[in-house]
C-alpha atoms as a PDB file:
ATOM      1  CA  UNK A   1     -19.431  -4.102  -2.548  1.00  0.00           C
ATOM      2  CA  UNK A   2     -17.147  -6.229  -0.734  1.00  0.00           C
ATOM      3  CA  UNK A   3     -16.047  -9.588  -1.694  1.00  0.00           C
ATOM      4  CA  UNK A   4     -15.300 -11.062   1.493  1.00  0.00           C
ATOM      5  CA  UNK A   5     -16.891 -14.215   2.938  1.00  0.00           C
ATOM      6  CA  UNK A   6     -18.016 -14.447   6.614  1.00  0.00           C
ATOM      7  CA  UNK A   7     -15.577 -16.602   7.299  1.00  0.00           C
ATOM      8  CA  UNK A   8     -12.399 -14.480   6.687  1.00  0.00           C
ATOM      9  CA  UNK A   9     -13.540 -12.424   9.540  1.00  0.00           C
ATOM     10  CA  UNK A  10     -13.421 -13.367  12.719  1.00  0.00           C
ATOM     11  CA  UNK A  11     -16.954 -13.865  15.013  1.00  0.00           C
ATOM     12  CA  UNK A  12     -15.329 -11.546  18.256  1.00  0.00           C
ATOM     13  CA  UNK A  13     -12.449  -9.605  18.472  1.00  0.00           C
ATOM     14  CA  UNK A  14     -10.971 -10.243  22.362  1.00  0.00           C
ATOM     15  CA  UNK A  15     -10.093  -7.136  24.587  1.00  0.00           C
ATOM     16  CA  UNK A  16      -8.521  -7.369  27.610  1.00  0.00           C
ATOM     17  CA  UNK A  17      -8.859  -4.419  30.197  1.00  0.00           C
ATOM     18  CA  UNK A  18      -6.848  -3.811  33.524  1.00  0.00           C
ATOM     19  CA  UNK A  19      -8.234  -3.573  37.103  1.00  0.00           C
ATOM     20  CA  UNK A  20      -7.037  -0.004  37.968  1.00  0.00           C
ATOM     21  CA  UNK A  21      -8.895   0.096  41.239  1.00  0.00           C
ATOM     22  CA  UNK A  22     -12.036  -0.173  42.918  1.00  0.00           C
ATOM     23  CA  UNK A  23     -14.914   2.347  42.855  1.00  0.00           C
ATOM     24  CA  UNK A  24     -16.466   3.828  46.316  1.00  0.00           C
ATOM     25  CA  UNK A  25     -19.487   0.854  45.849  1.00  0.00           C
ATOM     26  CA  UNK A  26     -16.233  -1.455  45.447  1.00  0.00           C
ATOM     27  CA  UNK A  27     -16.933  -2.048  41.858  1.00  0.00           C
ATOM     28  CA  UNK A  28     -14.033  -2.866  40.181  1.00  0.00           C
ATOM     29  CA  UNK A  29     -12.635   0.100  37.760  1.00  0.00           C
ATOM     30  CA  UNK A  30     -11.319  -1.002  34.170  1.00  0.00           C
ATOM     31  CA  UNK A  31      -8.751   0.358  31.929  1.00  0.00           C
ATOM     32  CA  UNK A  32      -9.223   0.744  28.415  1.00  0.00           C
ATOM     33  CA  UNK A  33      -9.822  -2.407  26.416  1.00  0.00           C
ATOM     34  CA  UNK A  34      -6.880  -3.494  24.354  1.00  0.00           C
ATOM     35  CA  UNK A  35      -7.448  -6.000  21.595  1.00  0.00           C
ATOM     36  CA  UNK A  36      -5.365  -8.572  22.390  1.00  0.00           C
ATOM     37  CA  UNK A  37      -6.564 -11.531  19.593  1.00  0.00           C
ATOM     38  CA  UNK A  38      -9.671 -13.077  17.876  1.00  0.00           C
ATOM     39  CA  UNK A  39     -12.374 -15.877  17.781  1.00  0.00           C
ATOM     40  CA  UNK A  40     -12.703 -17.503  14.309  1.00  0.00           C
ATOM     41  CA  UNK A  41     -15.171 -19.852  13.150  1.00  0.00           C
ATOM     42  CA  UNK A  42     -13.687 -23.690  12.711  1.00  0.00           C
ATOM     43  CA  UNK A  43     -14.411 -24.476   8.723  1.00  0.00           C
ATOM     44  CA  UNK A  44     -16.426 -26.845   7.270  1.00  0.00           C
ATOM     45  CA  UNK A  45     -19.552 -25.929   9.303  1.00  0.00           C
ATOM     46  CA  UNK A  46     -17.396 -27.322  12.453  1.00  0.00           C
ATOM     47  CA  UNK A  47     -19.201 -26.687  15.988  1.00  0.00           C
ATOM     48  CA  UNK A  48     -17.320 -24.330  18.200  1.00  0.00           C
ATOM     49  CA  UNK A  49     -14.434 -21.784  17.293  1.00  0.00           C
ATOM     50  CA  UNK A  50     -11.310 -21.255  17.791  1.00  0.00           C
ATOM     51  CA  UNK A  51      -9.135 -18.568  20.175  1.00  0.00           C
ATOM     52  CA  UNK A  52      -6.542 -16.684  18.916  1.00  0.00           C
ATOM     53  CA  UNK A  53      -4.486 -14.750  20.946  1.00  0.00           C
ATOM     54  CA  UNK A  54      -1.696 -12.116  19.828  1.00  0.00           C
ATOM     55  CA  UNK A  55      -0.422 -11.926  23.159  1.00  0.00           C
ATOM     56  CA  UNK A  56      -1.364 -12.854  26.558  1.00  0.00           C
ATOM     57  CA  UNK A  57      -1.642 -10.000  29.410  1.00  0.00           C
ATOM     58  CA  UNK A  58       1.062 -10.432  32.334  1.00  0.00           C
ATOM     59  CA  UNK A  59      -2.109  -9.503  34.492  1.00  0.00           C
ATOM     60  CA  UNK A  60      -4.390 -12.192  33.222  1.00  0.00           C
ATOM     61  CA  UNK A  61      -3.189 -14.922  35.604  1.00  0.00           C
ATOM     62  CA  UNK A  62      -3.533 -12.804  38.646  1.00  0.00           C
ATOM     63  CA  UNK A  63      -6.789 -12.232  38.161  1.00  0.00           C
ATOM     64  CA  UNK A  64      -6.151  -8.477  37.774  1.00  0.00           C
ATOM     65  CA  UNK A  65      -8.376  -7.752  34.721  1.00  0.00           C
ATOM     66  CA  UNK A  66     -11.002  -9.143  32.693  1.00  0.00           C
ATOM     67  CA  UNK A  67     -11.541 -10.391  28.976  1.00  0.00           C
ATOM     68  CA  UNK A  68     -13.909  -9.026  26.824  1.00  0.00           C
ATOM     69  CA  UNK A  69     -15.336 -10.856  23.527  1.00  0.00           C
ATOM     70  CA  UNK A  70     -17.031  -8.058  21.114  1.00  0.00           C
ATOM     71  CA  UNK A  71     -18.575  -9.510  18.458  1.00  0.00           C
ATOM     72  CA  UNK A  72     -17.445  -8.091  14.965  1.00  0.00           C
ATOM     73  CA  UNK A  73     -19.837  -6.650  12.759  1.00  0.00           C
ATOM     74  CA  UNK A  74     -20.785  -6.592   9.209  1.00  0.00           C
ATOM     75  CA  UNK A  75     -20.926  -3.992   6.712  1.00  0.00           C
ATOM     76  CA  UNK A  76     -24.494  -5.522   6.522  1.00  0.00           C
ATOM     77  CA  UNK A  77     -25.571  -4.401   9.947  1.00  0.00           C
ATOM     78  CA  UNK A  78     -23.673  -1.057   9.873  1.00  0.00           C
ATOM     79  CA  UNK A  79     -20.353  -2.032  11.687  1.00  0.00           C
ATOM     80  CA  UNK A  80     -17.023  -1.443  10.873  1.00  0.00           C
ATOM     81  CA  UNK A  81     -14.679  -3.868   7.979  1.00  0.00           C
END
């Protein structure tokens, strides 16, 4: 049994995927998601959370991709540690 609290895990883990091109309905295709950071809860019962980003994707400010937020599950509910 683990030891860890909820709060040493982070509430999402933050993918970013690439637009590689469009589809023939001109939906846009994705790459593969690459975690790129994390969402942590503030402490002390704090509204909101804080975004942590290991790096920041060259194509982000062109508006050539999309972020994803996956939330992170517990051993409780069958997800991964």
């Amino acid at each position: 049994m683990s030891t860890t609290h909820q709060a040493d895990r982070p509430l999402y883990r933050v993918t970013f995927s690439r637009i590689t091109g469009q589809d023939r309905e001109g939906k846009d295709i994705l790459s593969r998601p690459k975690e790129i950071g994390a969402v942590w809860p503030r402490k002390n019962g704090k509204a909101g959370a804080i975004l942590n980003l290991d790096l920041i994707p060259v194509e982000l400010p062109q508006r050539k991709g999309v972020i994803v937020l996956l939330p992170v599950e517990t051993a409780n509910n069958g997800g991964r540690r």
